[in-house]
N, C-alpha and C. Protein backbone atom coordinates (compact mmCIF):
# COMPACT_ATOMS: atom_id res chain seq x y z
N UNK A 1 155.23 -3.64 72.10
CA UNK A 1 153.91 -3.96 72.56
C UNK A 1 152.98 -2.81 72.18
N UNK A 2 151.87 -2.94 71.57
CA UNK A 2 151.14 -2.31 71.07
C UNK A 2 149.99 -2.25 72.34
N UNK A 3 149.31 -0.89 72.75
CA UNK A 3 148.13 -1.25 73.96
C UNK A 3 146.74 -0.27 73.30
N UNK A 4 146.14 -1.20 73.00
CA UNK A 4 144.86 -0.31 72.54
C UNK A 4 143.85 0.63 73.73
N UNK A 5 143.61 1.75 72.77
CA UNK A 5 143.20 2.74 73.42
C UNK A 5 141.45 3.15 72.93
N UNK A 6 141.03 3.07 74.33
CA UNK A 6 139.35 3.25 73.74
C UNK A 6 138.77 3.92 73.30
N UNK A 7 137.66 2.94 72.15
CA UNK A 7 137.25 4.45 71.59
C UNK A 7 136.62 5.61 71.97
N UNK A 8 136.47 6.86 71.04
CA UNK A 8 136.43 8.06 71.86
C UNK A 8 137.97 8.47 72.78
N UNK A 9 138.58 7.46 73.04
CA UNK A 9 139.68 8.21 73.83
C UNK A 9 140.97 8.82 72.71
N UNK A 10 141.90 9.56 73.63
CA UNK A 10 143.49 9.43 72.74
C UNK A 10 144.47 9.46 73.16
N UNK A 11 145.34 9.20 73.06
CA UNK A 11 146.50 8.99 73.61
C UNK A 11 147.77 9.33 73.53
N UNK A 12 148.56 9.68 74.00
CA UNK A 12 149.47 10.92 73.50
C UNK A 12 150.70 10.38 75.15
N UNK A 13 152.02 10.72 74.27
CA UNK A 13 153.38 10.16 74.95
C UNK A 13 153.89 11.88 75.64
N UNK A 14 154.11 12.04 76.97
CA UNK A 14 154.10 13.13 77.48
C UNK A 14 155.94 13.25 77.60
N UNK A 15 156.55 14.01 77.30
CA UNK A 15 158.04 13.96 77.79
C UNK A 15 158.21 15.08 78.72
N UNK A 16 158.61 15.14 79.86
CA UNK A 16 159.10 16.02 80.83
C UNK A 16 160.57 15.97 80.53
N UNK A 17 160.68 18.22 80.47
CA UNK A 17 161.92 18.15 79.68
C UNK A 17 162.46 19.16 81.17
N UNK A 18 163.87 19.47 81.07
CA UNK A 18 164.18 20.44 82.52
C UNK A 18 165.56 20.98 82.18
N UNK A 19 164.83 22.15 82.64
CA UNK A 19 166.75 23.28 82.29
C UNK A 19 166.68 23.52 84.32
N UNK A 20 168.25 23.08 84.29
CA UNK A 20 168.70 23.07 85.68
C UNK A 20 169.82 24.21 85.96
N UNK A 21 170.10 24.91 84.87
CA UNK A 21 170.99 25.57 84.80
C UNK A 21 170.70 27.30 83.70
N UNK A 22 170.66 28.50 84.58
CA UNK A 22 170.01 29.75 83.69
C UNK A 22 170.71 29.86 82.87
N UNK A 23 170.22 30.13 81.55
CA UNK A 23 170.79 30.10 80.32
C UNK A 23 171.55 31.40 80.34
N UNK A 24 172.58 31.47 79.24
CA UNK A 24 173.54 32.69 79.40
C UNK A 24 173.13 33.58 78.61
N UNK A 25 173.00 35.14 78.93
CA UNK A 25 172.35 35.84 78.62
C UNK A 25 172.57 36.53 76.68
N UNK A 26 171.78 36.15 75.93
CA UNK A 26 172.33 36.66 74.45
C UNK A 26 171.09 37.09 74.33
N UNK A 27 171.60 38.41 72.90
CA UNK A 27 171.30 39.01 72.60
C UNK A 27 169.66 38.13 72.50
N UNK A 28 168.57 39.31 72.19
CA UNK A 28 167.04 38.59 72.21
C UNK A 28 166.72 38.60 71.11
N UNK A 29 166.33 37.61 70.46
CA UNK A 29 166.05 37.76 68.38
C UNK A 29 164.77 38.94 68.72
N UNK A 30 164.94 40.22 67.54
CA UNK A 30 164.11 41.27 67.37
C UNK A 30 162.62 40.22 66.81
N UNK A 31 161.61 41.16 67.52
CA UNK A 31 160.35 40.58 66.93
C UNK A 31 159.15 42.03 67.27
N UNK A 32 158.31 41.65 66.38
CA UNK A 32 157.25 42.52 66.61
C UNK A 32 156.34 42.15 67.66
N UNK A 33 156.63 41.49 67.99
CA UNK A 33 155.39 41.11 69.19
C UNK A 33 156.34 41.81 70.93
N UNK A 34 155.20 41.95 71.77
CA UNK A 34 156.02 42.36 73.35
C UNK A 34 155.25 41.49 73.93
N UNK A 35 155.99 40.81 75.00
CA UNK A 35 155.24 40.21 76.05
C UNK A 35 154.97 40.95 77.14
N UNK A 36 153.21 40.42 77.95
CA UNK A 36 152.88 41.69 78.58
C UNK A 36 152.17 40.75 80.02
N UNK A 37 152.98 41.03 81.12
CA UNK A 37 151.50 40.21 82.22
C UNK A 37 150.24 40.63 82.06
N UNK A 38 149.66 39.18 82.11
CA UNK A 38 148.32 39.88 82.02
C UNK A 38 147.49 39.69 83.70
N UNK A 39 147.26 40.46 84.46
CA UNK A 39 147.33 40.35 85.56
C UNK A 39 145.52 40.37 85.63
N UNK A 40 144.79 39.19 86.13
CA UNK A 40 143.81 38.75 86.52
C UNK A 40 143.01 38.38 85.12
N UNK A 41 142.97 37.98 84.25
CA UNK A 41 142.52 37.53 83.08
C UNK A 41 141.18 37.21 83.42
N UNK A 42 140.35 38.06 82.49
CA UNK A 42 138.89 37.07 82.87
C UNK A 42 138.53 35.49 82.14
N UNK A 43 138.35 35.20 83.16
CA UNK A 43 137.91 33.52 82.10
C UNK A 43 137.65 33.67 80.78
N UNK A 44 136.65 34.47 80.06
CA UNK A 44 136.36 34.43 78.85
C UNK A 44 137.11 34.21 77.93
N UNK A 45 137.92 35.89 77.83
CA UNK A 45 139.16 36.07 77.52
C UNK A 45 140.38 35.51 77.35
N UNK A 46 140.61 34.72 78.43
CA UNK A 46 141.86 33.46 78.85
C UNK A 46 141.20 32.52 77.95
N UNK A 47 139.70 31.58 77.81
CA UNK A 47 139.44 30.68 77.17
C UNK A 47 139.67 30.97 75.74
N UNK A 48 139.56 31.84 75.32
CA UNK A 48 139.03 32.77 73.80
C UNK A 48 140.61 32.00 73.29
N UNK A 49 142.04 33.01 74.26
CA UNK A 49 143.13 32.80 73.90
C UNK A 49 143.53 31.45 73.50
N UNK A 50 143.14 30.69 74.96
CA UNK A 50 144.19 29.63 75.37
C UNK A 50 143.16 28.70 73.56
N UNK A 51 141.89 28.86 73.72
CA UNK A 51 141.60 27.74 72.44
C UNK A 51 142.15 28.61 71.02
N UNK A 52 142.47 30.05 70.73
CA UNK A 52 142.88 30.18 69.72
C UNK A 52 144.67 29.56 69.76
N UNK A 53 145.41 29.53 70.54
CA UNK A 53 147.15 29.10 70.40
C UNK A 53 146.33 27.77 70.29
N UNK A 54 145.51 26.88 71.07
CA UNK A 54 145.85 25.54 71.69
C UNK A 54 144.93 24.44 70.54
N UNK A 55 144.11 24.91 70.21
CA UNK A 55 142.80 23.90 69.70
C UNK A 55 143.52 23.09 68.78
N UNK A 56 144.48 23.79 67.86
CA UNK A 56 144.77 22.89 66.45
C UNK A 56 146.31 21.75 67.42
N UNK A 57 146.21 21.59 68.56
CA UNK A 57 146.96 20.70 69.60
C UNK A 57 145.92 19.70 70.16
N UNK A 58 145.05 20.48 70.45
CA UNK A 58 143.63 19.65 71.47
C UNK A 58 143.66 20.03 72.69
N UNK A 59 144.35 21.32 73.19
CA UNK A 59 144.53 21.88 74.54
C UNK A 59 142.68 22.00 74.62
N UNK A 60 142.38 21.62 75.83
CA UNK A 60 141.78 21.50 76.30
C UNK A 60 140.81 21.53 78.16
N UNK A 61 142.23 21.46 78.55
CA UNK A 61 142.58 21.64 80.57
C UNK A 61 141.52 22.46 80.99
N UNK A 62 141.89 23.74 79.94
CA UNK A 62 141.30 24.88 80.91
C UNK A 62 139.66 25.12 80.26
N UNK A 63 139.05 24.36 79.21
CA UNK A 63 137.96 24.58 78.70
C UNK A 63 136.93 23.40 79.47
N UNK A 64 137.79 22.50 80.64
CA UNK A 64 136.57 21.98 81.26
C UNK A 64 136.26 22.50 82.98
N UNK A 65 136.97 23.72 83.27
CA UNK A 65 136.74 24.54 84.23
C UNK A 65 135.51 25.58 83.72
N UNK A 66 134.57 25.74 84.99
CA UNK A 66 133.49 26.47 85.06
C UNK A 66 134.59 27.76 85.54
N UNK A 67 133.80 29.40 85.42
CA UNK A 67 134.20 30.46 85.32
C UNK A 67 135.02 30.71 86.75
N UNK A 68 134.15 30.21 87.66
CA UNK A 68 134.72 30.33 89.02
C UNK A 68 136.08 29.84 89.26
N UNK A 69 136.23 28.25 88.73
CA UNK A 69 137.09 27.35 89.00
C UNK A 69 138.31 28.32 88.45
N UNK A 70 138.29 28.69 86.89
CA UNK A 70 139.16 28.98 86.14
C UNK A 70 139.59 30.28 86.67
N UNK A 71 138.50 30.93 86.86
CA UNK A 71 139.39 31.94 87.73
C UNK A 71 140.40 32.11 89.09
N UNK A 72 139.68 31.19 90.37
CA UNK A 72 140.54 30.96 91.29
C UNK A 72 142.01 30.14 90.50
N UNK A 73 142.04 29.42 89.24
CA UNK A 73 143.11 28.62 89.07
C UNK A 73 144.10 29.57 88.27
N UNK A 74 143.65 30.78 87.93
CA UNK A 74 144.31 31.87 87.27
C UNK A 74 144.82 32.69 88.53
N UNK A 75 144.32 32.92 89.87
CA UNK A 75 144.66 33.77 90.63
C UNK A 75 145.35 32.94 91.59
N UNK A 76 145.79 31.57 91.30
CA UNK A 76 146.91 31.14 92.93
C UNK A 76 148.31 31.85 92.61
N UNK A 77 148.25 31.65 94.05
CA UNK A 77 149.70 32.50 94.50
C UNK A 77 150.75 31.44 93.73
N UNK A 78 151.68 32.35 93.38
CA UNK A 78 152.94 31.80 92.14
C UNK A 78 152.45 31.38 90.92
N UNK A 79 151.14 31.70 90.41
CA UNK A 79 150.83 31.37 88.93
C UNK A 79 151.11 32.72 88.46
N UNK A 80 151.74 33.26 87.02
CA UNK A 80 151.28 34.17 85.85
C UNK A 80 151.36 33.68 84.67
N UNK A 81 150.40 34.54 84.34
CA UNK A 81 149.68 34.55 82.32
C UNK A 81 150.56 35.80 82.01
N UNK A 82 150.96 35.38 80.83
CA UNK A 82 151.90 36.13 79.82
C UNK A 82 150.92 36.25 79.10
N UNK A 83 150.93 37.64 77.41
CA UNK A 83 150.14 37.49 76.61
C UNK A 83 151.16 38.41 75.83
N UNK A 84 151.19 37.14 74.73
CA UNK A 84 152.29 38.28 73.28
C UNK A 84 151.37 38.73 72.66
N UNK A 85 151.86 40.02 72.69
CA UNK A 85 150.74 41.07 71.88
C UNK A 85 151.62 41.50 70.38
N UNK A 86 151.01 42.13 69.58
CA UNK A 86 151.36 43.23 68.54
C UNK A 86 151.25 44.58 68.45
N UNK A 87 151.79 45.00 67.72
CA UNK A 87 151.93 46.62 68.24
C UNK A 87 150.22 47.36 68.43
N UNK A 88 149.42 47.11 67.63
CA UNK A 88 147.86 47.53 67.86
C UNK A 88 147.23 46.84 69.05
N UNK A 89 148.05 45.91 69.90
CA UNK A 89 147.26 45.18 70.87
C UNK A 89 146.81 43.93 70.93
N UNK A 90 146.38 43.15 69.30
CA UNK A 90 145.84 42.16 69.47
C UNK A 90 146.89 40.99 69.93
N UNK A 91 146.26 40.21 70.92
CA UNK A 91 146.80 38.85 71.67
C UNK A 91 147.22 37.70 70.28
N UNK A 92 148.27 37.30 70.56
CA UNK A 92 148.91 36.47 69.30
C UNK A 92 149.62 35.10 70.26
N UNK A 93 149.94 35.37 71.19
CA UNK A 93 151.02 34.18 72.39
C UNK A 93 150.30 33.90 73.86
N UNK A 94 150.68 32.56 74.47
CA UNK A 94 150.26 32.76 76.02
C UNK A 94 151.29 31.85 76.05
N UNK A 95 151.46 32.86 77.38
CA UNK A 95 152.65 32.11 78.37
C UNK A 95 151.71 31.84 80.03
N UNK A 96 152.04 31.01 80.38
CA UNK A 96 151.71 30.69 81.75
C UNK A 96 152.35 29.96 82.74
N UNK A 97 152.82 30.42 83.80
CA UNK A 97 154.24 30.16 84.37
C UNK A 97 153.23 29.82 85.60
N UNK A 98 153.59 28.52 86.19
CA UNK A 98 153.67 28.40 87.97
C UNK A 98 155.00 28.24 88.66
N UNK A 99 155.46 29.33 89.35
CA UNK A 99 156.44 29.31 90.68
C UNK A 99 156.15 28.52 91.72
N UNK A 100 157.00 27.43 91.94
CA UNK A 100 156.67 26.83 93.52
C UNK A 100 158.10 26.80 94.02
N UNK A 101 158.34 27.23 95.07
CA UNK A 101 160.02 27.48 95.56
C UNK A 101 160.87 27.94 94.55
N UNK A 102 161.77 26.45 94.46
CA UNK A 102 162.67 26.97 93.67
C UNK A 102 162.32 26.43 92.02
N UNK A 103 161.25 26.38 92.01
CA UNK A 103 160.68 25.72 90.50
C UNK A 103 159.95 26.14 89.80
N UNK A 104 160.20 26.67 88.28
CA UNK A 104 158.95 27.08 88.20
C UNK A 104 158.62 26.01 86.55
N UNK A 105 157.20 25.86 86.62
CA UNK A 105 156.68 25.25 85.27
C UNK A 105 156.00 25.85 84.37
N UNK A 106 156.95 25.99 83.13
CA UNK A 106 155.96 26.67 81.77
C UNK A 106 155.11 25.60 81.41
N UNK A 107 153.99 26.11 81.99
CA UNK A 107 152.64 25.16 81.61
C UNK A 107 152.03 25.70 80.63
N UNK A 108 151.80 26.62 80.05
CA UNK A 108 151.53 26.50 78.54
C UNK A 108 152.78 27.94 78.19
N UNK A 109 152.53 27.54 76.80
CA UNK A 109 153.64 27.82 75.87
C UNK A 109 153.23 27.55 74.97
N UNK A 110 153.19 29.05 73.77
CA UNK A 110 152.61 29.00 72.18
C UNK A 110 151.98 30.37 72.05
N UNK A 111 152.19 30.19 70.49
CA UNK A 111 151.65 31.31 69.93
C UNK A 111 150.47 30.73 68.63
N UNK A 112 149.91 31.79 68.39
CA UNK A 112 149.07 31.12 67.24
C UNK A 112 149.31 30.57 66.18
N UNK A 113 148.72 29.56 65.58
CA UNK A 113 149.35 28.85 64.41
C UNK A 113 149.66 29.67 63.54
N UNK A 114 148.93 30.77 62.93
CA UNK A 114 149.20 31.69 61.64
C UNK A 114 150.93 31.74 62.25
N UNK A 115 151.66 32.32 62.99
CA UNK A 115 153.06 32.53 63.41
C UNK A 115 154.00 32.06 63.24
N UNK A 116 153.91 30.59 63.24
CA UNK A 116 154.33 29.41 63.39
C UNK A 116 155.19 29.64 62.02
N UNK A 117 156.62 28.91 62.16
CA UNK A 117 157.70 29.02 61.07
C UNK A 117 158.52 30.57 60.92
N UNK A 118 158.12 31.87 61.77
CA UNK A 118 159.17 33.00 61.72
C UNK A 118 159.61 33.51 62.73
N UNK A 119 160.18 32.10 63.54
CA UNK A 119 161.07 32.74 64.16
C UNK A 119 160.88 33.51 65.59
N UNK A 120 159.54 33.16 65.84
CA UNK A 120 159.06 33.91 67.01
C UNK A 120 159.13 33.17 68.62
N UNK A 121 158.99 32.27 68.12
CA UNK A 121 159.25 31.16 69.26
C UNK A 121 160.18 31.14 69.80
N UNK A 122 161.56 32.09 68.71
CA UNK A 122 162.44 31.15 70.09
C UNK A 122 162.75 32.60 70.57
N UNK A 123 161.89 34.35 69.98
CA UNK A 123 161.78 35.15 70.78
C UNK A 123 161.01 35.00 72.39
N UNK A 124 160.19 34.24 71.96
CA UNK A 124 158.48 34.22 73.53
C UNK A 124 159.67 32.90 74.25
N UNK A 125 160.34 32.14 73.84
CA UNK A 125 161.10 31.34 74.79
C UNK A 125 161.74 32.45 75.37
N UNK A 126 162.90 32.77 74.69
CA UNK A 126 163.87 33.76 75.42
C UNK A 126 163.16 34.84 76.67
N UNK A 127 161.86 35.59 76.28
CA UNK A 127 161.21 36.63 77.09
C UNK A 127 160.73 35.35 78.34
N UNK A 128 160.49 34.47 77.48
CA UNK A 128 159.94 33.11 78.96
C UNK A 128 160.69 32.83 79.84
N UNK A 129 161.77 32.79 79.36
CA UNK A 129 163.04 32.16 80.41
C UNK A 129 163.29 33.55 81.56
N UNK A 130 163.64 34.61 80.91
CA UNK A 130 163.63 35.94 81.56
C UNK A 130 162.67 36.03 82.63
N UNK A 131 161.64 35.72 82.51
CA UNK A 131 160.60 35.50 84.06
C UNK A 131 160.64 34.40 84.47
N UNK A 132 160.75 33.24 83.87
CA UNK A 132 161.06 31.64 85.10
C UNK A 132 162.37 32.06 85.85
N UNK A 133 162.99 32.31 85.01
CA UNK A 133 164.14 32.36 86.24
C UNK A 133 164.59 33.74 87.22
N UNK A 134 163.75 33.16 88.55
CA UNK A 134 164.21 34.30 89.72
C UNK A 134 165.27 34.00 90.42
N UNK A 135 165.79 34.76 91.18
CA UNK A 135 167.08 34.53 92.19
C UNK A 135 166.69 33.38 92.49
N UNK A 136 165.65 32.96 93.23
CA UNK A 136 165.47 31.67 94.22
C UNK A 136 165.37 30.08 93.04
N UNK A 137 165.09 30.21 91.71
CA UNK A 137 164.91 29.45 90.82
C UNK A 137 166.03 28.56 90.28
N UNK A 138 165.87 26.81 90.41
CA UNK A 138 167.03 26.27 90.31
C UNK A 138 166.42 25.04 89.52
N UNK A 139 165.44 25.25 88.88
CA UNK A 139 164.87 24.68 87.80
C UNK A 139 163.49 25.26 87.41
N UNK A 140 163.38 25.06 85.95
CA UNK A 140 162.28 25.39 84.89
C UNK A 140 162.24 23.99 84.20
N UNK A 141 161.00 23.64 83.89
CA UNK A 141 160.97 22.63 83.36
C UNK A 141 159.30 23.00 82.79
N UNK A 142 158.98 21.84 82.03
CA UNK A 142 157.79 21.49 81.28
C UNK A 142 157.74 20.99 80.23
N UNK A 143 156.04 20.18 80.21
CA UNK A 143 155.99 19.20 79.60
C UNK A 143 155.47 19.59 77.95
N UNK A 144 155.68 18.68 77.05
CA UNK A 144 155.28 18.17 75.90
C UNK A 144 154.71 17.06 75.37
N UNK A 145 154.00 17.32 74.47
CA UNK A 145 153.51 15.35 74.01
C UNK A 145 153.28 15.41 72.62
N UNK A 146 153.04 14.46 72.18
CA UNK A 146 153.36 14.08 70.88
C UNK A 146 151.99 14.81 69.84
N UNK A 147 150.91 15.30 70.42
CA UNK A 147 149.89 16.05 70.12
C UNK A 147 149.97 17.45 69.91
N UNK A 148 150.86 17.89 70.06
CA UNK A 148 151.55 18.76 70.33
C UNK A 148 152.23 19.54 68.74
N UNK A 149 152.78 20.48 68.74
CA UNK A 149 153.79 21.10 67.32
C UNK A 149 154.79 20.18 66.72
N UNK A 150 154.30 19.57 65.96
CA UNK A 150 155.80 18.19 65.37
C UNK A 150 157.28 18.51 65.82
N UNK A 151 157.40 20.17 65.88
CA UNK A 151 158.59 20.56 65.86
C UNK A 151 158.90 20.93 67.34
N UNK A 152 157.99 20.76 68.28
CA UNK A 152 157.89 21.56 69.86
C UNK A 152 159.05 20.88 70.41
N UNK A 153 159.16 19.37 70.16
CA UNK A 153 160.28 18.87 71.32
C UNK A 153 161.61 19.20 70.49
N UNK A 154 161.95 18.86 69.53
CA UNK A 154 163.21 19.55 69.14
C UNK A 154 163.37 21.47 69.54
N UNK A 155 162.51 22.07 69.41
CA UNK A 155 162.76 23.07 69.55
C UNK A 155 162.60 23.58 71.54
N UNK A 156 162.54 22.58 72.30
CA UNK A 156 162.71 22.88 73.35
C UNK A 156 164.02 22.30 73.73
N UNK A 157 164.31 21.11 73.18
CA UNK A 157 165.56 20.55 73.17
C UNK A 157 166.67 21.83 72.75
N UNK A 158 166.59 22.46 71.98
CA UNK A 158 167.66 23.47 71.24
C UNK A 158 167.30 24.61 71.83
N UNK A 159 166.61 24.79 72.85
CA UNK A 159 166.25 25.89 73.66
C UNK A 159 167.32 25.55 75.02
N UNK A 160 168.17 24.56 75.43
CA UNK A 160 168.36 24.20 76.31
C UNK A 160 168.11 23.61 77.13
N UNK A 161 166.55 23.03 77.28
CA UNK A 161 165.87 21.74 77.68
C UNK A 161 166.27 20.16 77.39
N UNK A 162 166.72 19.58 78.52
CA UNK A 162 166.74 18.39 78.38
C UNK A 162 165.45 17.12 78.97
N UNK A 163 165.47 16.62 78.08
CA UNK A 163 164.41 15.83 78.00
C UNK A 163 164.67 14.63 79.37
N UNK A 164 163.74 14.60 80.46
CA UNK A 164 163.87 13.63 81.71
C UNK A 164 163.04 12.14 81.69
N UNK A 165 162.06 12.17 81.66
CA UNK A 165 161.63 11.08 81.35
C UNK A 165 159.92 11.31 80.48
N UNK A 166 159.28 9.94 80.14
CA UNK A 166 158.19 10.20 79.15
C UNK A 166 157.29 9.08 79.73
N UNK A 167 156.15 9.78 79.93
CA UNK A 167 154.93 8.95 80.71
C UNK A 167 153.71 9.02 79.61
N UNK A 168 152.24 8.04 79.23
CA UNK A 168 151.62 7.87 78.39
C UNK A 168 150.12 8.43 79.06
N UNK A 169 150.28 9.22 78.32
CA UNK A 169 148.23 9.88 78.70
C UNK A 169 146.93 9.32 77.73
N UNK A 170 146.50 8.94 78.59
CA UNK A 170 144.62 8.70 77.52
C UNK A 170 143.99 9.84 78.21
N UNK A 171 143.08 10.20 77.74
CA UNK A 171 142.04 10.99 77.95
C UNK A 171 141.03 11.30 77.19
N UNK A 172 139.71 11.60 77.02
CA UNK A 172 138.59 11.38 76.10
C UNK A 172 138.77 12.68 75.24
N UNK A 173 138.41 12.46 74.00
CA UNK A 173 138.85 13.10 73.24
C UNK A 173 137.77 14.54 73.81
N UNK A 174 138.42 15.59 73.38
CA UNK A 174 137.45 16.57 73.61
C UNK A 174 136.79 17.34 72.66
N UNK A 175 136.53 16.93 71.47
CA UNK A 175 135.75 17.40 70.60
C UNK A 175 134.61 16.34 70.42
N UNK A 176 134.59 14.99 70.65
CA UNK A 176 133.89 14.65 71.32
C UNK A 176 132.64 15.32 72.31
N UNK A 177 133.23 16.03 73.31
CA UNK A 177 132.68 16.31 74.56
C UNK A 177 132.10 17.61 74.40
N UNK A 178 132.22 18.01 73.03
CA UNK A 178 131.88 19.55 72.11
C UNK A 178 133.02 20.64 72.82
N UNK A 179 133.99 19.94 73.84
CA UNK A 179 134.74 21.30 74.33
C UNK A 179 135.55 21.91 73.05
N UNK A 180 136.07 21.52 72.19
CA UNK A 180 136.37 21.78 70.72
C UNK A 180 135.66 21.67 69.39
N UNK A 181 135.62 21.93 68.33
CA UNK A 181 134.98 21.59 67.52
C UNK A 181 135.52 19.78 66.65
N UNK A 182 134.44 19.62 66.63
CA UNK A 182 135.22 18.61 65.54
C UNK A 182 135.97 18.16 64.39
N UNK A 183 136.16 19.89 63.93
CA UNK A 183 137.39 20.20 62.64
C UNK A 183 138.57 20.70 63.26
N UNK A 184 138.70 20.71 64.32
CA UNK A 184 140.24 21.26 64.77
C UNK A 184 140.84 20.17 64.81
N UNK A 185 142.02 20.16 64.44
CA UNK A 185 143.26 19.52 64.94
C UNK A 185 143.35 18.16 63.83
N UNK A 186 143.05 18.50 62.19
CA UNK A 186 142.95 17.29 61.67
C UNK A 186 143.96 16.25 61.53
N UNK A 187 145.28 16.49 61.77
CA UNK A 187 146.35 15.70 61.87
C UNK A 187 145.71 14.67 62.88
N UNK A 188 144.80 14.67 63.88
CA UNK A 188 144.69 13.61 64.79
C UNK A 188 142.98 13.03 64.61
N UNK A 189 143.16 11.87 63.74
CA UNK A 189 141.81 11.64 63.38
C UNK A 189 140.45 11.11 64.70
N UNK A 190 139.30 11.63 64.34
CA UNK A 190 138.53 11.84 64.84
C UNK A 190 137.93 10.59 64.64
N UNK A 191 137.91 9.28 65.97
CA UNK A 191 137.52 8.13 65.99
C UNK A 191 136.49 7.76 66.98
């Protein structure tokens, strides 16, 4: 069954994937990058990031929060921002983890496209997993969708993630809405 989707909108197949079990500890693939908390992020800064990893995806979440919003949603209790740096400093990765009991969700995850293909990913996984999982932690999980890195769900799959179930999102496109430009992300045509 085919279900048409309106225009201006898009639509994208979400899979919720979940490691129930802490992975066993191996060696960490060497990389030049360190992951670093970034403890109170100013909105700017956080937006600057999250659209340089996210735009050529269509991440978008955090670019329709005003400064206030985005900040209280950066400072709840059991959220942190990761930021893979390089040895001079500049920001290249974001990680962003919410803890709730015994759960926590990598809600974003990525590094910048230039990166993409050496190998770094499945360093910022490994440093990722190392902070989701606390004593009290008896699942990590998070989502993916088909808008997403062609290669993201296999490579969360081979990270130890198993894939739970897959729910269908519309939402208006956001370059559209100018929150992106209208040359990002040309794999997903602009209708």
């Amino acid at each position: 069954m085919m279900i048409a989707v309106a225009p201006g909108e898009l639509a994208t197949i979400v899979t919720r994937l979940e490691m129930r079990a802490r992975p066993r500890p191996a060696p960490l693939p060497e990389s030049p990058l360190r992951l670093v908390r970034w403890a109170a992020p100013k909105p700017a800064a956080y937006r600057a990031l999250f659209t340089r990893v996210g735009a050529r995806w269509l991440w978008f979440s955090r670019l329709t929060l005003d400064e206030a919003a985005l900040a209280a949603l950066l400072a709840e209790p059991g959220r942190e921002v990761h930021v893979a740096v390089d040895r001079a400093g500049v920001e290249l990765g974001l990680v962003e983890l919410r803890h709730e009991g015994a759960s926590t969700n990598i809600t974003y995850f990525a590094l910048v496209p230039e990166l993409a293909g050496r190998g770094l990913g499945r360093w910022l996984m490994a440093e990722t997993l190392a902070r989701a999982w606390r004593r009290e932690t008896s699942l990590v999980w998070l989502n993916t969708c088909t808008l997403d890195h062609p290669r993201a769900l296999g490579f969360y799959r081979a990270q130890g993630f198993v894939a739970v179930r897959r729910t269908i999102e519309t939402f208006p496109d956001p370059r559209h809405a100018g929150l992106l430009p209208p040359d990002c992300a040309p794999q997903v045509p602009l209708l």
